[in-house]
C-alpha atoms as a PDB file:
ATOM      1  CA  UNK A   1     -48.493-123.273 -25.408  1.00  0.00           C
ATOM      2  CA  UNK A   2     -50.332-123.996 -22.250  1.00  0.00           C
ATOM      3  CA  UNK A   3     -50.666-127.801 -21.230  1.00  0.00           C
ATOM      4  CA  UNK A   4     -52.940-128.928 -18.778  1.00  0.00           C
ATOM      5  CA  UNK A   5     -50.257-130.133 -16.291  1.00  0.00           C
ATOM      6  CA  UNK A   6     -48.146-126.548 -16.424  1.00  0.00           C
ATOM      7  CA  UNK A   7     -51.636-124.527 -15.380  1.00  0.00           C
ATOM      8  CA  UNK A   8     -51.635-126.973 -12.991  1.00  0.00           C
ATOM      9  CA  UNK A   9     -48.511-127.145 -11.973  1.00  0.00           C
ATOM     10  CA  UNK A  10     -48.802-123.089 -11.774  1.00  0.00           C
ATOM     11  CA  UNK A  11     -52.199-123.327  -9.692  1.00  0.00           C
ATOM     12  CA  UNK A  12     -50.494-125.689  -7.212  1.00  0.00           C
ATOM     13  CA  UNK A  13     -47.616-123.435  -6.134  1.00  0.00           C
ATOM     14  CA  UNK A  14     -45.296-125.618  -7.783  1.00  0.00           C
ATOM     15  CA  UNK A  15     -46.312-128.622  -5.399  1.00  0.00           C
ATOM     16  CA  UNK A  16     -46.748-131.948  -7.435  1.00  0.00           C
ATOM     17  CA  UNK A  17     -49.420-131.769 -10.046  1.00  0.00           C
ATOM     18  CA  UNK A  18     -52.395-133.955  -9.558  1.00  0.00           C
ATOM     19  CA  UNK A  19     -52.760-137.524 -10.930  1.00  0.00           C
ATOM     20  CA  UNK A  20     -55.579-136.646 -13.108  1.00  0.00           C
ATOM     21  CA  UNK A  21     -53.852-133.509 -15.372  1.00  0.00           C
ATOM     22  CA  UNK A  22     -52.845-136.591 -17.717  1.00  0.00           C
ATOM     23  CA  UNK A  23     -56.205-138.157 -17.876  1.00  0.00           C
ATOM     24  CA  UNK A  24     -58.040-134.721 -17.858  1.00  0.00           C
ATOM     25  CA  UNK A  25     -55.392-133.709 -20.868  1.00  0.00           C
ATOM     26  CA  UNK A  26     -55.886-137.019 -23.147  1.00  0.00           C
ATOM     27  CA  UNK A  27     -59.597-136.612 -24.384  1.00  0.00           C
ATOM     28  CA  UNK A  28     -62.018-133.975 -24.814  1.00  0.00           C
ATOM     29  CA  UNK A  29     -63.816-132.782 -21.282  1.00  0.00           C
ATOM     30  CA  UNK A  30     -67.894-133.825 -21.751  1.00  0.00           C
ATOM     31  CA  UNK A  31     -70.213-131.690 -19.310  1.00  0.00           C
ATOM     32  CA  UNK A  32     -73.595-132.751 -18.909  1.00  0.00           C
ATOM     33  CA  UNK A  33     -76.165-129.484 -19.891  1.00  0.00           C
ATOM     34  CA  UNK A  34     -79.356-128.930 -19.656  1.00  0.00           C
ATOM     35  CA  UNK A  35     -82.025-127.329 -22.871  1.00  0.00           C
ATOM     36  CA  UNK A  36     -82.379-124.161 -21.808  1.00  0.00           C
ATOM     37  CA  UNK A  37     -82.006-121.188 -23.947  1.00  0.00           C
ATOM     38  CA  UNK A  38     -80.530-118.941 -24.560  1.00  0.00           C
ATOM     39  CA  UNK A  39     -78.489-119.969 -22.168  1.00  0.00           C
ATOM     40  CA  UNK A  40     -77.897-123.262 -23.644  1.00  0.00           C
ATOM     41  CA  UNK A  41     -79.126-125.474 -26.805  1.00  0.00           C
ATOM     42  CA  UNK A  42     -77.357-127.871 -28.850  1.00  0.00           C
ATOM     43  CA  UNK A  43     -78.735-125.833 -31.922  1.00  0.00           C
ATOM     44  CA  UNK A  44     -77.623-122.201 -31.156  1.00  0.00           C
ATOM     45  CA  UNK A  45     -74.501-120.616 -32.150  1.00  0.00           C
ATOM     46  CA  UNK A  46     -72.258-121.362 -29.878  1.00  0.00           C
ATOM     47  CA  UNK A  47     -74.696-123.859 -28.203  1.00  0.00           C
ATOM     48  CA  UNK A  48     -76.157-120.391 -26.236  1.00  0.00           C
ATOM     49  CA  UNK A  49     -74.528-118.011 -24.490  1.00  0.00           C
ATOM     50  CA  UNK A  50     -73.618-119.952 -21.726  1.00  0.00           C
ATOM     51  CA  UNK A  51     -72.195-122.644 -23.260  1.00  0.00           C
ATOM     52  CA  UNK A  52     -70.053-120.266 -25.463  1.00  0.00           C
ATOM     53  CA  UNK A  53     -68.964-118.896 -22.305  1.00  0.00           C
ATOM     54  CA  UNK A  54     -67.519-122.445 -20.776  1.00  0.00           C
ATOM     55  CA  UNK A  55     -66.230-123.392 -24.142  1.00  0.00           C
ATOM     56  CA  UNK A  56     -63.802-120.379 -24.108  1.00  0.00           C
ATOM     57  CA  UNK A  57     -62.487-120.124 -20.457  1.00  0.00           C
ATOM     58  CA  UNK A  58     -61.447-124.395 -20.914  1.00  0.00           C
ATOM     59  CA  UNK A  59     -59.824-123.139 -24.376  1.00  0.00           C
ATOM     60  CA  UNK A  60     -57.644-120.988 -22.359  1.00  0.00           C
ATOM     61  CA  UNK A  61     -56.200-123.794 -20.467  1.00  0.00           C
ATOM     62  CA  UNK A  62     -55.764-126.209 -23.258  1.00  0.00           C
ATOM     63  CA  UNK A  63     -59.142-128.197 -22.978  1.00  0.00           C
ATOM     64  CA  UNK A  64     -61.682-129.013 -24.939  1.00  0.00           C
ATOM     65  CA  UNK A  65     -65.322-129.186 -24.345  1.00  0.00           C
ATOM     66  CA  UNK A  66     -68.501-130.866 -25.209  1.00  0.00           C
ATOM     67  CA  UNK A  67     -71.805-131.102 -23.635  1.00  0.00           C
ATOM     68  CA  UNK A  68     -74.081-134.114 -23.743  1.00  0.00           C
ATOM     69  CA  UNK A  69     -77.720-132.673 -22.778  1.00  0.00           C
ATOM     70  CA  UNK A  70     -80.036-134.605 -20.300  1.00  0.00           C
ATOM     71  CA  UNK A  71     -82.611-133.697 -18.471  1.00  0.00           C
ATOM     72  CA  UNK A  72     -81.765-132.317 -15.059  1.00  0.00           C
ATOM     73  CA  UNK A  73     -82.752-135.102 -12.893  1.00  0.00           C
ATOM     74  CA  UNK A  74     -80.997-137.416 -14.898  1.00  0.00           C
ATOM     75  CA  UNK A  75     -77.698-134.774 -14.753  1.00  0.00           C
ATOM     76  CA  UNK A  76     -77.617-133.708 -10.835  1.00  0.00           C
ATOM     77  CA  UNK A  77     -77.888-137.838 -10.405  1.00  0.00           C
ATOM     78  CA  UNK A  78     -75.021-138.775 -12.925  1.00  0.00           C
ATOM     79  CA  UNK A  79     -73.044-136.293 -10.998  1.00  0.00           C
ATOM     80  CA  UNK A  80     -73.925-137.464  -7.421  1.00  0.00           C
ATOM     81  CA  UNK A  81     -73.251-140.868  -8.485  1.00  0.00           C
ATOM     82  CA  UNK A  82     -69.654-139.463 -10.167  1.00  0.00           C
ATOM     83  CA  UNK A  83     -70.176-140.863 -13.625  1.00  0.00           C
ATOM     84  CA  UNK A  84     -69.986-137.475 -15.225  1.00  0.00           C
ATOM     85  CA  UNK A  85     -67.632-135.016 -14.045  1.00  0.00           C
ATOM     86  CA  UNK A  86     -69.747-131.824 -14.005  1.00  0.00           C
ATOM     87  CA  UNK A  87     -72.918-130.260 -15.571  1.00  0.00           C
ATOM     88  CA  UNK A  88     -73.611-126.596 -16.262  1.00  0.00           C
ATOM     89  CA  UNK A  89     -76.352-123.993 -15.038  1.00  0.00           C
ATOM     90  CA  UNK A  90     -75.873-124.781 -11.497  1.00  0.00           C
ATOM     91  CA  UNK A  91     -77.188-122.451  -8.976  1.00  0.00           C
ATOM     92  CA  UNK A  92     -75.558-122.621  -5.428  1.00  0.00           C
ATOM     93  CA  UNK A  93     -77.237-123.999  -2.530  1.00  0.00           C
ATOM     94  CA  UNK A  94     -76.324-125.283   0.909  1.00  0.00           C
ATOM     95  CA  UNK A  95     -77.154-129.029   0.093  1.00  0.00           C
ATOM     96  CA  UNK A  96     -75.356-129.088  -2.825  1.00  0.00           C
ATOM     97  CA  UNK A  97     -71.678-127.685  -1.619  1.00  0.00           C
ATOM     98  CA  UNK A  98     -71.795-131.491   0.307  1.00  0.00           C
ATOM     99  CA  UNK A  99     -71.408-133.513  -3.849  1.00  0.00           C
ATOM    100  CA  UNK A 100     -70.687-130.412  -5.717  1.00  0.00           C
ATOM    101  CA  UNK A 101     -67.219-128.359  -6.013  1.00  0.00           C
ATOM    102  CA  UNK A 102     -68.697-124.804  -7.705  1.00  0.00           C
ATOM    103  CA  UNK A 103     -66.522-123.265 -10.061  1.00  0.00           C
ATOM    104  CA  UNK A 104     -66.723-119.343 -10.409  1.00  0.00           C
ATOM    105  CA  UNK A 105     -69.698-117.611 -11.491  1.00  0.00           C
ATOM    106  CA  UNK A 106     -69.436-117.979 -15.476  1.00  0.00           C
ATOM    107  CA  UNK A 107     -73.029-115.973 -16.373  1.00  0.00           C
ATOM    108  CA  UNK A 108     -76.396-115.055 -14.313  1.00  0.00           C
ATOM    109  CA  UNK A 109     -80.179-116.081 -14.222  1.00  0.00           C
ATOM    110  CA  UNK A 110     -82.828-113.027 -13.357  1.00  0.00           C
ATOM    111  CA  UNK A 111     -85.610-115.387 -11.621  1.00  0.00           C
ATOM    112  CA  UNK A 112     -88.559-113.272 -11.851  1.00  0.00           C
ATOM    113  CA  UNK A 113     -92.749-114.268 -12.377  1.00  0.00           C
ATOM    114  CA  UNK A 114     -94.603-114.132 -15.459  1.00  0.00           C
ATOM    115  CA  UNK A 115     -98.034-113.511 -14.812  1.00  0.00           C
ATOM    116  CA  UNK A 116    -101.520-113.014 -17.080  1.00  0.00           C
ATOM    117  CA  UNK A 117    -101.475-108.982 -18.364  1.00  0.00           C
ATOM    118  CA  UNK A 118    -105.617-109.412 -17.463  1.00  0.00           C
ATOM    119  CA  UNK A 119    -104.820-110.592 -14.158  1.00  0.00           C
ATOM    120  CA  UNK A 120    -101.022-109.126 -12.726  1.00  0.00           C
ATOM    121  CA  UNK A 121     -99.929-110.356  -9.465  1.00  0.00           C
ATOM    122  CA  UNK A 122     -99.858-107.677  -6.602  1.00  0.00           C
ATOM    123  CA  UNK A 123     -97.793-108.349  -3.935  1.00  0.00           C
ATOM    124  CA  UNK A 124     -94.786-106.574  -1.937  1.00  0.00           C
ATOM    125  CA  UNK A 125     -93.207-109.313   0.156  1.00  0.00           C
ATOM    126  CA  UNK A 126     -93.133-113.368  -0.365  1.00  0.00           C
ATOM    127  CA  UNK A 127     -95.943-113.773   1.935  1.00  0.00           C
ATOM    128  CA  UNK A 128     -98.392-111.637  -0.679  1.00  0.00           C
ATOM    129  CA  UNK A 129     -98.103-114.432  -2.773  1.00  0.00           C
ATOM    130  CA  UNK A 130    -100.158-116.871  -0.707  1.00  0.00           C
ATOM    131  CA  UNK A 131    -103.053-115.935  -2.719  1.00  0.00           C
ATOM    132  CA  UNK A 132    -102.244-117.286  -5.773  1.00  0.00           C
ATOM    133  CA  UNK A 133    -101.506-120.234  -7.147  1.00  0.00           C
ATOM    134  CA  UNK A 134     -97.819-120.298  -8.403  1.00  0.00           C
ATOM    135  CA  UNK A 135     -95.556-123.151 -10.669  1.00  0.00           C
ATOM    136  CA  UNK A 136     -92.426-124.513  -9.955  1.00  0.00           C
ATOM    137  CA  UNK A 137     -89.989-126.778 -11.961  1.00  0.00           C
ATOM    138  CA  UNK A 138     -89.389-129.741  -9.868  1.00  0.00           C
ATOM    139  CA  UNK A 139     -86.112-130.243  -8.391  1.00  0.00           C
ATOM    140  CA  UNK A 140     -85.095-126.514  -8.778  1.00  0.00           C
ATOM    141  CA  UNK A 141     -83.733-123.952  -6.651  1.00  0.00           C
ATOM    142  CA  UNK A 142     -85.798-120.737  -6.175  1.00  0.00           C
ATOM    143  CA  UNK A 143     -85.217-118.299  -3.356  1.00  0.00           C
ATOM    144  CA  UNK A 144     -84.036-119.496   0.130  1.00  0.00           C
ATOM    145  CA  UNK A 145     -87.129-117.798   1.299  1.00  0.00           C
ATOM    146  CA  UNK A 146     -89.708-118.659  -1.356  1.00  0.00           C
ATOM    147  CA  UNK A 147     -88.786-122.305  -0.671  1.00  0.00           C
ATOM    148  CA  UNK A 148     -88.920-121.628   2.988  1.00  0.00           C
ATOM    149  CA  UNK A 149     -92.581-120.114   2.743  1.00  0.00           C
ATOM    150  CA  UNK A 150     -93.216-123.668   0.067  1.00  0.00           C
ATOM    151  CA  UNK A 151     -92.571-126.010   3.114  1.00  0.00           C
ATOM    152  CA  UNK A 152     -94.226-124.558   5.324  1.00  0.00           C
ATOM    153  CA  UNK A 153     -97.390-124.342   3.465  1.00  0.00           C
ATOM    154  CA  UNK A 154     -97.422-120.625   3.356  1.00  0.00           C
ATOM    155  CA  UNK A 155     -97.266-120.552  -0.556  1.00  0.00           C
ATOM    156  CA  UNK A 156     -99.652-122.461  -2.698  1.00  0.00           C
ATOM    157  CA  UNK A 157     -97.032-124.045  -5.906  1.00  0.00           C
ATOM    158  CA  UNK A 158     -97.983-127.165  -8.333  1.00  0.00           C
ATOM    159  CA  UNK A 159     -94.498-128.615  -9.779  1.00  0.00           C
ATOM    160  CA  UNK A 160     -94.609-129.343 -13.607  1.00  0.00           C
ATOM    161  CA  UNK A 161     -91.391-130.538 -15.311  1.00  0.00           C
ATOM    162  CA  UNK A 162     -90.444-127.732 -17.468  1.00  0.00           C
ATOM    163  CA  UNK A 163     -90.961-124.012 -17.881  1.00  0.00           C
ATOM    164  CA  UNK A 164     -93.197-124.280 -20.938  1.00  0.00           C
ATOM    165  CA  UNK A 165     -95.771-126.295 -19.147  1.00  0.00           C
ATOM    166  CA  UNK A 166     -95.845-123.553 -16.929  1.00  0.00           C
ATOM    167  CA  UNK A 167     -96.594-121.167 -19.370  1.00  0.00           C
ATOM    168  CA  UNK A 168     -98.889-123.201 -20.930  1.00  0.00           C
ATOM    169  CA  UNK A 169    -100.913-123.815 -17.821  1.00  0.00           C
ATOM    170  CA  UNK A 170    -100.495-119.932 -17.106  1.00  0.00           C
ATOM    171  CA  UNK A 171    -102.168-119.255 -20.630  1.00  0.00           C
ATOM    172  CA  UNK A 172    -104.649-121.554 -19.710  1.00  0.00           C
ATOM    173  CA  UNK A 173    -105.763-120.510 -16.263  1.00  0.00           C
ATOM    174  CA  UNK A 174    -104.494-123.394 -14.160  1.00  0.00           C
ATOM    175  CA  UNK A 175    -101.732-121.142 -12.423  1.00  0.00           C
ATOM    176  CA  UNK A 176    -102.008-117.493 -11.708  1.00  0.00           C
ATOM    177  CA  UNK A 177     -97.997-116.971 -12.006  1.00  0.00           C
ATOM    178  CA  UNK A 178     -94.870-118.988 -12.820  1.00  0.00           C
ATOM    179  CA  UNK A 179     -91.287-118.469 -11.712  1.00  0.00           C
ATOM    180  CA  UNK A 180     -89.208-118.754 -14.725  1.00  0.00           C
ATOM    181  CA  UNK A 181     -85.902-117.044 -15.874  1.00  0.00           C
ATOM    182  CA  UNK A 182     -85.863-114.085 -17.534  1.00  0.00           C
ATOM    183  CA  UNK A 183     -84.439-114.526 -20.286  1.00  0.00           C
ATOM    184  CA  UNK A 184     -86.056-118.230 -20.807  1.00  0.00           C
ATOM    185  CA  UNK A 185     -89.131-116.464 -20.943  1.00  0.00           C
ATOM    186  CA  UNK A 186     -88.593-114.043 -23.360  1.00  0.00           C
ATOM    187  CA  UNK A 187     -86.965-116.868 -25.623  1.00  0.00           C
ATOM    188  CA  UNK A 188     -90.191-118.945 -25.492  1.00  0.00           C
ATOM    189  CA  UNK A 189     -92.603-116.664 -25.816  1.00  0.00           C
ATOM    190  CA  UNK A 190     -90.484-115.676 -29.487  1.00  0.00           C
ATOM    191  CA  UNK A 191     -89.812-119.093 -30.717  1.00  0.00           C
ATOM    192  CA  UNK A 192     -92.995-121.319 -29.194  1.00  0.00           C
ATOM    193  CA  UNK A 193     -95.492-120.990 -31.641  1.00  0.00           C
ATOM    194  CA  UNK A 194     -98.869-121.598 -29.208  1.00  0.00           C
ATOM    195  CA  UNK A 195     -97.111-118.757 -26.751  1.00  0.00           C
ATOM    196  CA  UNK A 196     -96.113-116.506 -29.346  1.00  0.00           C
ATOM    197  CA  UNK A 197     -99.591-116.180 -31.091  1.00  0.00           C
ATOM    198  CA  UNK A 198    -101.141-115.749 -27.159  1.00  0.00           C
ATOM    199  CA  UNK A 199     -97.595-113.397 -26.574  1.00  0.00           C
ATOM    200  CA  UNK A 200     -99.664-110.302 -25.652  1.00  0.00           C
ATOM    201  CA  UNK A 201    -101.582-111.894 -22.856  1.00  0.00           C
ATOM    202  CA  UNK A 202     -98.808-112.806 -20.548  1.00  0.00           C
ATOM    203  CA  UNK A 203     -95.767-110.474 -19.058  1.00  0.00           C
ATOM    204  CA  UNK A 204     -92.933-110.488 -16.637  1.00  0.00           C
ATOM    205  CA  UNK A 205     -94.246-109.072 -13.168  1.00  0.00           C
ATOM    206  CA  UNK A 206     -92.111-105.883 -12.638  1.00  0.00           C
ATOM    207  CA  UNK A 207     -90.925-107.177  -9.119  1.00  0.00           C
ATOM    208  CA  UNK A 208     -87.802-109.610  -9.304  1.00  0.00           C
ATOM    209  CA  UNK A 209     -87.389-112.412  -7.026  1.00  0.00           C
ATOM    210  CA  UNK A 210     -83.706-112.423  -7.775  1.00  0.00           C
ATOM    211  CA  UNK A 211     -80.345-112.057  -9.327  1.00  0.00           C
ATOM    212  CA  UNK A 212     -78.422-116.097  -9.406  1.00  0.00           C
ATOM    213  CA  UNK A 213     -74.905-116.714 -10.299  1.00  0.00           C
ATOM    214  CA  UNK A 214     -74.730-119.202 -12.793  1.00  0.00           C
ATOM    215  CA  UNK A 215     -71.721-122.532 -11.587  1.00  0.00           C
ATOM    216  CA  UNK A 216     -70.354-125.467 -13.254  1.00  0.00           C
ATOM    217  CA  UNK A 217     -70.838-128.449 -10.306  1.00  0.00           C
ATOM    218  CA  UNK A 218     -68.236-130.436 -10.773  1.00  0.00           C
ATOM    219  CA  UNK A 219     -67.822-133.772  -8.698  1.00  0.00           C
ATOM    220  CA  UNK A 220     -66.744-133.754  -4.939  1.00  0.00           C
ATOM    221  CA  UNK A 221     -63.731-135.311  -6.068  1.00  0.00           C
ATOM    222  CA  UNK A 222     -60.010-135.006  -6.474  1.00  0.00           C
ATOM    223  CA  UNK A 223     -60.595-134.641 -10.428  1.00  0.00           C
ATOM    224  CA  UNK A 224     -63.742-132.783  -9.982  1.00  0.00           C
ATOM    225  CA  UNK A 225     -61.636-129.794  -7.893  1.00  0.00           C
ATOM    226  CA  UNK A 226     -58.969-130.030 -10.491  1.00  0.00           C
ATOM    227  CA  UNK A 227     -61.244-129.388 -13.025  1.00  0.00           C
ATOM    228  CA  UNK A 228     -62.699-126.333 -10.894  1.00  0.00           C
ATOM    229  CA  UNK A 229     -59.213-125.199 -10.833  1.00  0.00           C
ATOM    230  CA  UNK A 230     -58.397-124.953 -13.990  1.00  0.00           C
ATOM    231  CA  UNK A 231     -61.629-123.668 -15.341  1.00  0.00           C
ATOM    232  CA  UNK A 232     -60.983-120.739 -12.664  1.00  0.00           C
ATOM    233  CA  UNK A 233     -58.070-119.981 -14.425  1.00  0.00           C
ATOM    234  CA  UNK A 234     -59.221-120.343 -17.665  1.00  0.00           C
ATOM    235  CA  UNK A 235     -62.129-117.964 -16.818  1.00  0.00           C
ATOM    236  CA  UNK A 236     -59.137-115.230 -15.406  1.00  0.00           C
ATOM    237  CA  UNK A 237     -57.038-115.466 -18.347  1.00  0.00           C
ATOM    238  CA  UNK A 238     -59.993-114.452 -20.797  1.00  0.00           C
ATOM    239  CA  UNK A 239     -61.487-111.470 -18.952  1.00  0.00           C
ATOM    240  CA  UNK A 240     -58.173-110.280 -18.595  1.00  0.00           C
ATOM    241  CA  UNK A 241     -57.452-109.790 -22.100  1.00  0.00           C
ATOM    242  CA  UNK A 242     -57.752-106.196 -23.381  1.00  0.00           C
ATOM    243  CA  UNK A 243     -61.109-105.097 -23.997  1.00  0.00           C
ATOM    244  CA  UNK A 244     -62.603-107.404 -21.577  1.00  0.00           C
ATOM    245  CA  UNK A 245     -64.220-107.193 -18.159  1.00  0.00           C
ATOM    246  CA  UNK A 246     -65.553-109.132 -15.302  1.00  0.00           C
ATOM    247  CA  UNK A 247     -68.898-108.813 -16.663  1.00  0.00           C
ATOM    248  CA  UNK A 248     -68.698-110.042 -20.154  1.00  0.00           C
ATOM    249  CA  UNK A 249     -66.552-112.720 -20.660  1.00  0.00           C
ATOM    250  CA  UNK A 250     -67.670-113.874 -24.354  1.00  0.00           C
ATOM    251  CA  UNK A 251     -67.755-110.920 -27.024  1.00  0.00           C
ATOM    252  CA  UNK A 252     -70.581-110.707 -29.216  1.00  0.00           C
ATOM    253  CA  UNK A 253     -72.316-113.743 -27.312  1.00  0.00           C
ATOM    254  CA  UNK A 254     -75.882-114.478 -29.096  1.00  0.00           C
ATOM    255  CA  UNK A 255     -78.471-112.171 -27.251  1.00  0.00           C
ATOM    256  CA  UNK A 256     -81.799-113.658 -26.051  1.00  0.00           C
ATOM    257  CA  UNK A 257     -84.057-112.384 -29.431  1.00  0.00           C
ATOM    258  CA  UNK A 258     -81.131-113.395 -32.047  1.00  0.00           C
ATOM    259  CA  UNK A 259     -80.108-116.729 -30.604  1.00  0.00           C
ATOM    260  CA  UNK A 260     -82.496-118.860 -31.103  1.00  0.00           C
ATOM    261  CA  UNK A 261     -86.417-127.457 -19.757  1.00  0.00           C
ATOM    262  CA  UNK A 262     -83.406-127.239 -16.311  1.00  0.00           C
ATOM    263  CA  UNK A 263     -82.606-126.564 -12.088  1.00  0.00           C
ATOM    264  CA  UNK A 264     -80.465-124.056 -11.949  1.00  0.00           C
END
């Protein structure tokens, strides 16, 4: 049976396992998580198919898992201030690499614009977009270069604090296009009442901004990079079993129709 301190112990080249193995190996592991399905909800199977994805790769190693959702603020703060050890749906950024240690890519975000079906957004590069008025999530990451255009006043964005305040205000009028997930879209326009009756009057916009790897931050700490470690390794051993790949790590993980707010 794999213990804690032997993948450890493995990981380390036989060097002395860290202090923490016996603290990390004593009670169950709690991440902090965002609500955001499908990727993950408390109420899903598998709390979403991120979540599923976590839970399995820290099986692996002989830990177990639980998630305590926040909002994001309060998460990326807890985790700065190391009273949590890690929170899920991370995407990578410069700034963060200085209080986060990224584990592997676990999953992937599509970040793309929903837009009115009356009214579609036309536009070839970043700088097209100027002419509209776009919302943001506050406090998450978009595209280097989207950003980049946002500071310097090139792009026209209003920050709400979720993704279905966007919509709303997209249904509305007040915004001519959101950036949202993919798949976060197509969840809320099936399950949100007020979007799904109004479903046929909005649309992804054919042109993705991009493709995001999907990290666990864990603290910039001694702990934190053990914990990195071993959900590495975890996250090896399962998509090396037979009938796995790279790509899929969780078989028969809830898709975004059947299963059933967040800075990536």
């Amino acid at each position: 049976m794999l213990t804690v301190a032997g993948v450890l112990g493995v990981l380390a080249g036989g060097w002395p396992v860290p202090a923490q193995a016996d603290e990390i190996s004593r009670k169950p592991l709690v991440l902090g998580s965002i609500d955001w399905p499908p990727y993950t909800r408390a109420s899903l199977p598998g709390e979403g198919r991120s979540s599923a994805i976590v839970r399995e790769a820290f099986d692996a190693v002989g830990i177990e898992v639980v998630f305590d959702y926040m909002p994001w603020v309060r998460m990326t703060a807890l985790i700065r201030a190391r009273r949590i050890d890690g929170g899920l749906s991370f995407y990578a950024s410069e700034d963060r690499e200085s209080w986060c240690h990224f584990s592997p890519a676990y999953d992937s975000s599509d970040l793309v614009l929903a837009e009115r079906a009356s009214t579609p957004l036309s536009w070839v590069t970043l700088a097209d977009l100027a002419a509209y008025r776009l919302g943001t999530v506050r406090d998450y990451v978009n595209t280097p270069d989207f950003d980049d255009l946002v500071h310097r006043g090139i792009l026209q964005t209003e920050e709400v604090v979720s993704d279905i305040i966007n919509l709303r205000k997209l249904v509305s009028s007040r915004i001519d296009g959101a950036l949202i997930d993919a798949a976060v879209f197509q969840y809320l326009m099936e399950v949100e009442p007020e979007l799904k009756a109004r479903s046929a009057g909005l649309r992804l916009n054919p042109t993705p901004l991009d493709r995001k790897p999907l990290y666990i931050c864990f603290q910039k700490t001694e702990k934190g990079q053990a914990l990195r470690d071993l959900f590495a390794e975890g996250l090896r051993l399962v998509r090396s079993r037979p009938g796995r790949g790279p790509d899929d790590p969780v078989p028969g993980r809830p898709n975004t129709a059947q299963s059933s707010d967040g800075q990536r």
